[in-house]
N, C-alpha and C. Protein backbone atom coordinates (compact mmCIF):
# COMPACT_ATOMS: atom_id res chain seq x y z
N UNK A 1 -194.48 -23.65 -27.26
CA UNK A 1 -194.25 -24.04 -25.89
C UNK A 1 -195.16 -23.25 -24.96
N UNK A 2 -196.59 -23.69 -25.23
CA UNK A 2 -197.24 -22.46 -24.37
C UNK A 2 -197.34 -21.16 -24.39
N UNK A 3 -197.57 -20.35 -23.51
CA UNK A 3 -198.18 -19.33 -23.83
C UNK A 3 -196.99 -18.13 -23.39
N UNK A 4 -195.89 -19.16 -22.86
CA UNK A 4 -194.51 -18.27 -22.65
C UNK A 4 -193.32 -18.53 -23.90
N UNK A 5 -192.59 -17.58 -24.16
CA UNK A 5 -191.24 -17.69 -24.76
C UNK A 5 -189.96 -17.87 -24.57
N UNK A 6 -189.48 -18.91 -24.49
CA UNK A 6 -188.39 -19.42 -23.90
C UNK A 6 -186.89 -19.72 -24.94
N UNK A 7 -186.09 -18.64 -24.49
CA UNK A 7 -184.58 -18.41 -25.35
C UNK A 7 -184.08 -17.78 -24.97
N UNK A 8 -182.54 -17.09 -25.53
CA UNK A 8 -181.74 -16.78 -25.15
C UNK A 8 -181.76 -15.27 -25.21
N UNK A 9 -182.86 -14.39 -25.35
CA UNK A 9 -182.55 -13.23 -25.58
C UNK A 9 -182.57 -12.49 -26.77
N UNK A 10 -182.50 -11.44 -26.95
CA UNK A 10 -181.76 -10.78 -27.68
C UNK A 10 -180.64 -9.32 -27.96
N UNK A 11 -180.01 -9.40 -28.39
CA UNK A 11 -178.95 -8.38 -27.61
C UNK A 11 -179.31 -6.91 -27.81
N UNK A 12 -178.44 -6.51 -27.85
CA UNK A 12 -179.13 -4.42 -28.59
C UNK A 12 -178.71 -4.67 -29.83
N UNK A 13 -177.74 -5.07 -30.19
CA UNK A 13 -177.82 -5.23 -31.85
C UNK A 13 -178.60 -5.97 -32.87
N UNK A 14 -179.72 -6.74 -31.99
CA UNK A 14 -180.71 -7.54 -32.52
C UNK A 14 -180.06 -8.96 -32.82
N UNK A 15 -179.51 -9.13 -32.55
CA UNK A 15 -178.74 -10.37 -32.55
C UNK A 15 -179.44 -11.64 -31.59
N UNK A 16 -180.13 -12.57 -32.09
CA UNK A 16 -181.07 -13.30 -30.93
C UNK A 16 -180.66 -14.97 -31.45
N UNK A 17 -180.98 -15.63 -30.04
CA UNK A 17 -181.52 -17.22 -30.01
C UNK A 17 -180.50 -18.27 -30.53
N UNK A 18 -179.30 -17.62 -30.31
CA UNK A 18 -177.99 -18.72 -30.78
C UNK A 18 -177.26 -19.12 -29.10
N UNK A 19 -176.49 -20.00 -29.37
CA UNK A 19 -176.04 -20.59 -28.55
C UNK A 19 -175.28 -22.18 -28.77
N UNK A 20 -173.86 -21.83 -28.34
CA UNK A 20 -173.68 -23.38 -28.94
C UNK A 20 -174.03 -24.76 -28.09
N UNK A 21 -174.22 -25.21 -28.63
CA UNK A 21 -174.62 -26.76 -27.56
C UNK A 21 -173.80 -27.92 -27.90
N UNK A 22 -173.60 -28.77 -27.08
CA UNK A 22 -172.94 -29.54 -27.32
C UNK A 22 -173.61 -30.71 -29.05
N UNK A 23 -172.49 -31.31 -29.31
CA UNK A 23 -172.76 -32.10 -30.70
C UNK A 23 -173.81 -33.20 -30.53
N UNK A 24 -173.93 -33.68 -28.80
CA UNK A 24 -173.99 -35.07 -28.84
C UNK A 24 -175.29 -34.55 -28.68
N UNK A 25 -175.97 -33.42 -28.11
CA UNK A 25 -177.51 -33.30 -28.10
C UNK A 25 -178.28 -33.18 -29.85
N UNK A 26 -177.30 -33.45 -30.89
CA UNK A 26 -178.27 -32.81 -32.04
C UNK A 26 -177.91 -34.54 -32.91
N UNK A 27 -178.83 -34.74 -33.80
CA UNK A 27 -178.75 -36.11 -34.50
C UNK A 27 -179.42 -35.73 -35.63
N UNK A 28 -178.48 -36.18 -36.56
CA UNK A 28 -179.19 -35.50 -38.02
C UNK A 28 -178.93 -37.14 -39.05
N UNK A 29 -180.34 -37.37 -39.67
CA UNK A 29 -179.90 -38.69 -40.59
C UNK A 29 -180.80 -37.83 -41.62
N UNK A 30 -180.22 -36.52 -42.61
CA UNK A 30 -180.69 -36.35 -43.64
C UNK A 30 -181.49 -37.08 -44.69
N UNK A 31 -180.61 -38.51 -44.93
CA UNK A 31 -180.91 -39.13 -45.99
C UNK A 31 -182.31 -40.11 -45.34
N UNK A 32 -182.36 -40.06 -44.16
CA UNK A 32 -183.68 -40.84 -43.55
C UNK A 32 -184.89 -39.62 -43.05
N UNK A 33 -184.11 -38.50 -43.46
CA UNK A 33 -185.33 -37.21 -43.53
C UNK A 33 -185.53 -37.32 -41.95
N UNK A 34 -184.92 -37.46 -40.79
CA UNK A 34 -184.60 -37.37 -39.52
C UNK A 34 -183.81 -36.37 -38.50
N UNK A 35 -184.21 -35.79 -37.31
CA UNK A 35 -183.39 -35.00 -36.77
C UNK A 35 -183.87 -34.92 -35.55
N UNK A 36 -183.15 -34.81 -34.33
CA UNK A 36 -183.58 -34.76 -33.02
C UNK A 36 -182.72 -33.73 -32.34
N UNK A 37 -183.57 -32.46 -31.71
CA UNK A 37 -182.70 -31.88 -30.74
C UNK A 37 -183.04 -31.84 -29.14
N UNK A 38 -181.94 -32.19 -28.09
CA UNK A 38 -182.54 -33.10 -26.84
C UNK A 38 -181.58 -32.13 -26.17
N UNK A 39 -182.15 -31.68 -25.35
CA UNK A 39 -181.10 -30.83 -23.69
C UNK A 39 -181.95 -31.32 -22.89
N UNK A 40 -180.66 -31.09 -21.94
CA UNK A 40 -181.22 -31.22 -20.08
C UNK A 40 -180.57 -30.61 -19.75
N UNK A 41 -181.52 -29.73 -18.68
CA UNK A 41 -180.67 -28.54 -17.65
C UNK A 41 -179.95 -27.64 -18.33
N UNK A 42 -180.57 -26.98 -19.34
CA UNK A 42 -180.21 -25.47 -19.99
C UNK A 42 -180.54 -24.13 -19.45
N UNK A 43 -179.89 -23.34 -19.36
CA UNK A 43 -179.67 -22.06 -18.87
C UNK A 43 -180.83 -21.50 -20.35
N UNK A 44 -182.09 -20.61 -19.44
CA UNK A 44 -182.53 -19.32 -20.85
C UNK A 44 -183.08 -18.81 -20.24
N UNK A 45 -184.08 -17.97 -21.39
CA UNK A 45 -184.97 -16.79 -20.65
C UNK A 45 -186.43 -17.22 -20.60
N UNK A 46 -186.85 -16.25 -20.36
CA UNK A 46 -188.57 -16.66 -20.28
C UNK A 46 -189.20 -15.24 -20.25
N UNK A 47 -189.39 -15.06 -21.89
CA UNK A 47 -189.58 -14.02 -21.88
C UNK A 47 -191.13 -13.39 -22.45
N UNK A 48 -191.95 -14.53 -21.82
CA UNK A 48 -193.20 -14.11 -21.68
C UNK A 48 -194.21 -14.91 -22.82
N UNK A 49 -193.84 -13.97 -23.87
CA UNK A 49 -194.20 -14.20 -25.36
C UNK A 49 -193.27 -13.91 -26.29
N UNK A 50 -193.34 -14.27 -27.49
CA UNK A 50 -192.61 -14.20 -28.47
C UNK A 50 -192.28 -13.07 -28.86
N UNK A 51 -193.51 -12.03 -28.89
CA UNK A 51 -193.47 -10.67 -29.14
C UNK A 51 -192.48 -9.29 -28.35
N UNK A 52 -192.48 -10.37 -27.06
CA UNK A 52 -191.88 -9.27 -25.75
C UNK A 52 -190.43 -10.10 -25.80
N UNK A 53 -190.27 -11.41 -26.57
CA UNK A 53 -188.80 -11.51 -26.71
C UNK A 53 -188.14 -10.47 -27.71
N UNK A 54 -189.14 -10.89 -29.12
CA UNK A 54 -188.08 -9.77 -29.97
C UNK A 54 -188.20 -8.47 -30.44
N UNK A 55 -188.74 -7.67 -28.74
CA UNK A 55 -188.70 -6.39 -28.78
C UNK A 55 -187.57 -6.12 -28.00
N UNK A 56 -186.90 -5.79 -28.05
CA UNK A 56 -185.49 -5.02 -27.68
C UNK A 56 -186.05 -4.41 -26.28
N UNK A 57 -186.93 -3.50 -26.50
CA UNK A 57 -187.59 -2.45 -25.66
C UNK A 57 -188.58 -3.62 -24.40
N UNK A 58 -188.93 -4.77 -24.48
CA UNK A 58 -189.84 -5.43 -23.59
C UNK A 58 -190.86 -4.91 -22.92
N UNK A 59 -191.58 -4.66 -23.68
CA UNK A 59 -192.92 -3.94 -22.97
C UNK A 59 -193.92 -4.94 -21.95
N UNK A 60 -193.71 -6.15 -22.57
CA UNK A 60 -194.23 -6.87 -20.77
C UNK A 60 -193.36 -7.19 -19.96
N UNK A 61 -192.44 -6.41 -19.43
CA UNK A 61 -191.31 -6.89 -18.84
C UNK A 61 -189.87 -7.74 -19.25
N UNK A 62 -188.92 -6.99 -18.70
CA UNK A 62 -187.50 -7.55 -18.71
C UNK A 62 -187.47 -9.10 -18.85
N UNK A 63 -187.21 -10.48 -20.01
CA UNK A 63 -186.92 -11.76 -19.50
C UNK A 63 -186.37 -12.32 -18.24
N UNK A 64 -187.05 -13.13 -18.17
CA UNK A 64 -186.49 -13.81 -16.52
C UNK A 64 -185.42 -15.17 -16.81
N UNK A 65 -184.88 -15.71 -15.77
CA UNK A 65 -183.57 -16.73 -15.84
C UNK A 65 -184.40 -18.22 -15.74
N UNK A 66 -184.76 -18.95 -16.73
CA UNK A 66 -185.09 -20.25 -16.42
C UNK A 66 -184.24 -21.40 -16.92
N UNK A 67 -184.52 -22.57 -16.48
CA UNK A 67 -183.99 -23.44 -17.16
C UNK A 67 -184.99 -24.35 -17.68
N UNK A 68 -184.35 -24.60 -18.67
CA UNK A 68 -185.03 -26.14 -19.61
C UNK A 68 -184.64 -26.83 -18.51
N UNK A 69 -185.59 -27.61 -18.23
CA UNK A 69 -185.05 -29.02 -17.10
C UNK A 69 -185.05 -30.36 -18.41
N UNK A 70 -185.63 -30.34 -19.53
CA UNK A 70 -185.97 -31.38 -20.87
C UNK A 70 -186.58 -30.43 -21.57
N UNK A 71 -185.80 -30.73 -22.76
CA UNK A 71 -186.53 -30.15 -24.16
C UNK A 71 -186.09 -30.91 -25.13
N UNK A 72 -186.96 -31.38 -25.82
CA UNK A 72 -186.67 -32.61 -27.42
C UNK A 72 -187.77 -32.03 -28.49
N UNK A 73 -187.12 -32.00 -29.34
CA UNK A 73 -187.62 -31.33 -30.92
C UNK A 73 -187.36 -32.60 -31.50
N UNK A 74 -188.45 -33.42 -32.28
CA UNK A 74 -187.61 -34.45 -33.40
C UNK A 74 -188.58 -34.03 -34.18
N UNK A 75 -188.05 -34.31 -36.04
CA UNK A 75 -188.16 -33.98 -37.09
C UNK A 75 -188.50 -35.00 -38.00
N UNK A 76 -189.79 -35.50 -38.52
CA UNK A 76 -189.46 -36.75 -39.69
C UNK A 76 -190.69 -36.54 -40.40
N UNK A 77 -190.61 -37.94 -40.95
CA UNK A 77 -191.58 -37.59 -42.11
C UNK A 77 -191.38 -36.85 -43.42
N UNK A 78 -191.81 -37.21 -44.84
CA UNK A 78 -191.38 -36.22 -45.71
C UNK A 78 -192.80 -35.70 -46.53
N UNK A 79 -193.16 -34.28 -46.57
CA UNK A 79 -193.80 -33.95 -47.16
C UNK A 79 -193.82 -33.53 -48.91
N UNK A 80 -192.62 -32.99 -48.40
CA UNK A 80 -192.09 -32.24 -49.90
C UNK A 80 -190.48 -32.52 -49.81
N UNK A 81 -189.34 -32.32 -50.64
CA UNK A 81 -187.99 -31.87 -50.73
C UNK A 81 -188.11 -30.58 -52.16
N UNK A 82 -187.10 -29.95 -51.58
CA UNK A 82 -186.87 -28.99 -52.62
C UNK A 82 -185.04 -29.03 -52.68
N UNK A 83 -184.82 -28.66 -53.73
CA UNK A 83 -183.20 -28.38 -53.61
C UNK A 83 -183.34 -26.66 -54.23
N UNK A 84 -182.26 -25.78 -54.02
CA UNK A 84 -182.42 -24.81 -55.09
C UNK A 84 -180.26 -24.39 -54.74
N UNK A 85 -179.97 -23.97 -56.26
CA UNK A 85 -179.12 -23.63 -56.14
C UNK A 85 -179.03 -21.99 -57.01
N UNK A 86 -178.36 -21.23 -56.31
CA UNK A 86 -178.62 -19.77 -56.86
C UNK A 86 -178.14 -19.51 -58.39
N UNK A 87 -178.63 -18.68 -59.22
CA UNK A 87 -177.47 -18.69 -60.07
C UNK A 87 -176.59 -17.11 -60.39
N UNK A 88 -176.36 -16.31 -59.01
CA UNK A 88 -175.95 -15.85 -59.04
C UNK A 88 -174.20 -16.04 -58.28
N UNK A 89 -173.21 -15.76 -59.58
CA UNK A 89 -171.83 -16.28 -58.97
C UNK A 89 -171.32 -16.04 -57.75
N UNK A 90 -171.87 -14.46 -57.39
CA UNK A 90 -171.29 -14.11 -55.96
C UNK A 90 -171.45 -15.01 -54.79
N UNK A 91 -173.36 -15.25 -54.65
CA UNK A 91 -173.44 -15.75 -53.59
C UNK A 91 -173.42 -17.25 -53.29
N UNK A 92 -173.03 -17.82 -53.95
CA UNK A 92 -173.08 -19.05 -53.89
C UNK A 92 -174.17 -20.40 -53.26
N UNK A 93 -175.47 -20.08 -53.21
CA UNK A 93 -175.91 -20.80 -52.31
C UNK A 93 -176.24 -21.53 -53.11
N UNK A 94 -176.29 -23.14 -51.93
CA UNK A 94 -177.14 -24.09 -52.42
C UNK A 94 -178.12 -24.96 -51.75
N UNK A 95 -179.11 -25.34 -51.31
CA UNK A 95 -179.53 -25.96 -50.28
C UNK A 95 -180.03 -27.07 -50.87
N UNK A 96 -180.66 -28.16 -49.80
CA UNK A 96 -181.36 -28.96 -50.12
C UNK A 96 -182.24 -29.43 -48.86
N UNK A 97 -183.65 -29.02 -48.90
CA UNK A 97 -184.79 -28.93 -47.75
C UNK A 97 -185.78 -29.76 -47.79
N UNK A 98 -186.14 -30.71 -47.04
CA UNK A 98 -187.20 -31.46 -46.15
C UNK A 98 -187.87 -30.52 -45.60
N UNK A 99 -189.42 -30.26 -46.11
CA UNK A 99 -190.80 -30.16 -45.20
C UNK A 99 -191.36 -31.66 -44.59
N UNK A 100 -191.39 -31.08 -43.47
CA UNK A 100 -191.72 -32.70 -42.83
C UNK A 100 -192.48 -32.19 -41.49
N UNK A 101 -192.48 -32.93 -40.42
CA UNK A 101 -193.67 -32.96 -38.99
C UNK A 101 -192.66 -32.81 -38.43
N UNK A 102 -193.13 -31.93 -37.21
CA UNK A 102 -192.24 -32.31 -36.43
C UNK A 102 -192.78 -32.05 -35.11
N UNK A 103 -192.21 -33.04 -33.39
CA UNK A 103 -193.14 -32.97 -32.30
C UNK A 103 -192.10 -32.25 -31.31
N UNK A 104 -192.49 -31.95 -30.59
CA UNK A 104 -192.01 -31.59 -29.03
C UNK A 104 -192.63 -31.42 -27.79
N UNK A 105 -191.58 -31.70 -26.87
CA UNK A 105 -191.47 -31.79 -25.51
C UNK A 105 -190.70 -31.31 -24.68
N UNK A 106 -191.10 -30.56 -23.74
CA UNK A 106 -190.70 -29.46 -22.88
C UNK A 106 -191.12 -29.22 -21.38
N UNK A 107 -190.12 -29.63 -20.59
CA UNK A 107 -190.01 -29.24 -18.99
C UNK A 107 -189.34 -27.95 -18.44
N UNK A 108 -189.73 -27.23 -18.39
CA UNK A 108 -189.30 -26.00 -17.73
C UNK A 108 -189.26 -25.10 -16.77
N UNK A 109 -188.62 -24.61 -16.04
CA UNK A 109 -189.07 -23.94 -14.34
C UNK A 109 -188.08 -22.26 -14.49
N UNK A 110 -189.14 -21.29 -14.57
CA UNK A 110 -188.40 -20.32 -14.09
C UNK A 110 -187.97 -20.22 -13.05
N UNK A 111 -186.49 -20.22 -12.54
CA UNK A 111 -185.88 -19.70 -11.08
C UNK A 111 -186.65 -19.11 -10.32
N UNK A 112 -186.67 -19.42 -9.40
CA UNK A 112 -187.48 -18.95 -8.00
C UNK A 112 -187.44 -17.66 -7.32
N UNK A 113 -185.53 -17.42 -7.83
CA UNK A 113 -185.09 -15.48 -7.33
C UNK A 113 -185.73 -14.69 -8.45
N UNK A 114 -186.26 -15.08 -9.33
CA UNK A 114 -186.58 -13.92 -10.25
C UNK A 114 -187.57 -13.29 -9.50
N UNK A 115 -188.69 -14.39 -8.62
CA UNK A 115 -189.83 -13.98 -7.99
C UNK A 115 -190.55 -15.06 -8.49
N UNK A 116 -190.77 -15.34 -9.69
CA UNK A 116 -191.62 -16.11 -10.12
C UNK A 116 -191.93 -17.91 -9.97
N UNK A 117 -191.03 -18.71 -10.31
CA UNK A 117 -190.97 -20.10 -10.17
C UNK A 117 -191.64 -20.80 -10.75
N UNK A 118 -192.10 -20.26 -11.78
CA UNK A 118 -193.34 -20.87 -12.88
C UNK A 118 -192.72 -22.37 -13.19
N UNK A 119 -193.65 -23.53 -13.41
CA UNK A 119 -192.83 -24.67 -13.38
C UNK A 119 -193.97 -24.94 -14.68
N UNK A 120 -193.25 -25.76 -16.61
CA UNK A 120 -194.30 -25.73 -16.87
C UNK A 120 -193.95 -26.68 -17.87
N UNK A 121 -195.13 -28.08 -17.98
CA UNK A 121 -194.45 -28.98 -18.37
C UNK A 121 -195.42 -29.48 -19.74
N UNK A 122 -195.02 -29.66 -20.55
CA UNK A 122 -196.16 -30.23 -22.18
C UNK A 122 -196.71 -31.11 -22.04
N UNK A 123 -197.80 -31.26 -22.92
CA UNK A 123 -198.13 -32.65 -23.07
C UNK A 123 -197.29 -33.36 -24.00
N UNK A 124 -197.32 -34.82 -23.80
CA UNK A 124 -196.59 -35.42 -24.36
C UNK A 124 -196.14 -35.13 -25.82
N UNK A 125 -194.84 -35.69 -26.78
CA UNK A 125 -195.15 -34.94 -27.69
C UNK A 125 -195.66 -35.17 -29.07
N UNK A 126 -196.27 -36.73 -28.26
CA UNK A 126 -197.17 -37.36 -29.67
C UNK A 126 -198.50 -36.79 -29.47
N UNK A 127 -198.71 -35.58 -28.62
CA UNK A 127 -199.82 -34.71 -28.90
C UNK A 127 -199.73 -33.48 -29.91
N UNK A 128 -198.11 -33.19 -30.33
CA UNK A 128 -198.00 -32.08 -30.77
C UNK A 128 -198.69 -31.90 -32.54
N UNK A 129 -199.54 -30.73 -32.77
CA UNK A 129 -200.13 -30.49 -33.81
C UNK A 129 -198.90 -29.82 -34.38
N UNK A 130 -197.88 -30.39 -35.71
CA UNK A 130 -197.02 -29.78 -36.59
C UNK A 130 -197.81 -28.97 -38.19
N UNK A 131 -197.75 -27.46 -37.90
CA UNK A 131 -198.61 -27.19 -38.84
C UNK A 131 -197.08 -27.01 -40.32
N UNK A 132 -196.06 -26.66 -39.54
CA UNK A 132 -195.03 -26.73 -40.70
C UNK A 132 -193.76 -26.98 -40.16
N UNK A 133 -192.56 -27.93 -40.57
CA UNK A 133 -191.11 -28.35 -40.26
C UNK A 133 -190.99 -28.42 -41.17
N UNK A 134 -189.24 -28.11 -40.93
CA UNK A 134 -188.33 -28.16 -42.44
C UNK A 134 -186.98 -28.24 -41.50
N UNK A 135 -186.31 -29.57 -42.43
CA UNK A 135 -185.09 -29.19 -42.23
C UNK A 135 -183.99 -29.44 -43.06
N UNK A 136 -182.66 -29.16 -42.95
CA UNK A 136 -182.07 -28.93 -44.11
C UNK A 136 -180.58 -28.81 -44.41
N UNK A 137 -179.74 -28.99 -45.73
CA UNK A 137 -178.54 -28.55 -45.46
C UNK A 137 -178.44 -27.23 -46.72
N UNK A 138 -177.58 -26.28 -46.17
CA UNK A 138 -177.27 -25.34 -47.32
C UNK A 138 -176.08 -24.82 -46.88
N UNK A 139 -175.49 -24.49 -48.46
CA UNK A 139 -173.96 -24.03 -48.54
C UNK A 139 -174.20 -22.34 -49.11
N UNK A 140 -172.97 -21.42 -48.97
CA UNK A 140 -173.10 -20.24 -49.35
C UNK A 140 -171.88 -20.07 -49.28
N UNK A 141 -171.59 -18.92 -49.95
CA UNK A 141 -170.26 -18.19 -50.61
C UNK A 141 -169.59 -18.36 -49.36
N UNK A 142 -169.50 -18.00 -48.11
CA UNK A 142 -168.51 -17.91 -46.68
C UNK A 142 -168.15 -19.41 -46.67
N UNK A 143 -168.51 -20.52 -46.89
CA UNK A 143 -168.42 -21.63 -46.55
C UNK A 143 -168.26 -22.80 -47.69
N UNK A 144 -167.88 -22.17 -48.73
CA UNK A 144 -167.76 -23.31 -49.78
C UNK A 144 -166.71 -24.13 -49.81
């Protein structure tokens, strides 16, 4: 998304970039190797670069308050699938993963009280160059 980083933070315990969203913004058709994630008018940060997000310490400055005004991630295409299941009893995992393309599109405006008001919008997102997507389902011991 440009040359800024846009998320939720991260806390002092290193804990970063979750947040729940509602169900109806996410669309998953696994078996058609498909997935779309779509907001409007989200609360995040803007925290420069990627690097100055997941430094705790922010050496180019503290993140600022922006909102997504539009953001859409969709997922398709199949390059590869892999499945793997562990074979160790404890942990139980199992997944099954789609490498595939994937594009996006992004409207965004940092708030105006931060000082800044950066307003900053993509090109469309059948311009986007996907050098790697994956997406996927997996199970593990907490959740079997």
């Amino acid at each position: 998304m440009g040359l800024h980083s846009y998320d939720l933070g991260i806390s002092r315990a290193t804990v970063f970039w979750t947040d729940l969203i509602s169900p109806s913004s996410v669309k998953v058709d696994f078996d058609d190797a498909e997935a779309v994630l779509q907001i409007r008018n989200y609360c995040a940060l803007d925290a420069f670069t990627v690097a100055n997000s997941l430094d705790a310490s922010h050496p180019m400055g503290h993140p600022v308050a922006a909102v997504l005004n539009f953001f859409k991630m969709s997922w398709s295409g199949v390059k590869r699938k892999t499945s793997f299941t562990s074979t160790d009893p404890q942990d139980h995992f199992a997944g099954d993963f789609i490498e595939d393309s994937a594009t996006i599109e992004v409207d965004v405006t940092t708030l105006p009280s931060t000082g800044h008001g950066f307003h900053f919008v993509s090109d469309p997102a059948s311009t986007t160059v996907s050098n790697f997507a994956q997406i996927g389902r997996e199970r593990n011991g907490a959740f079997v």
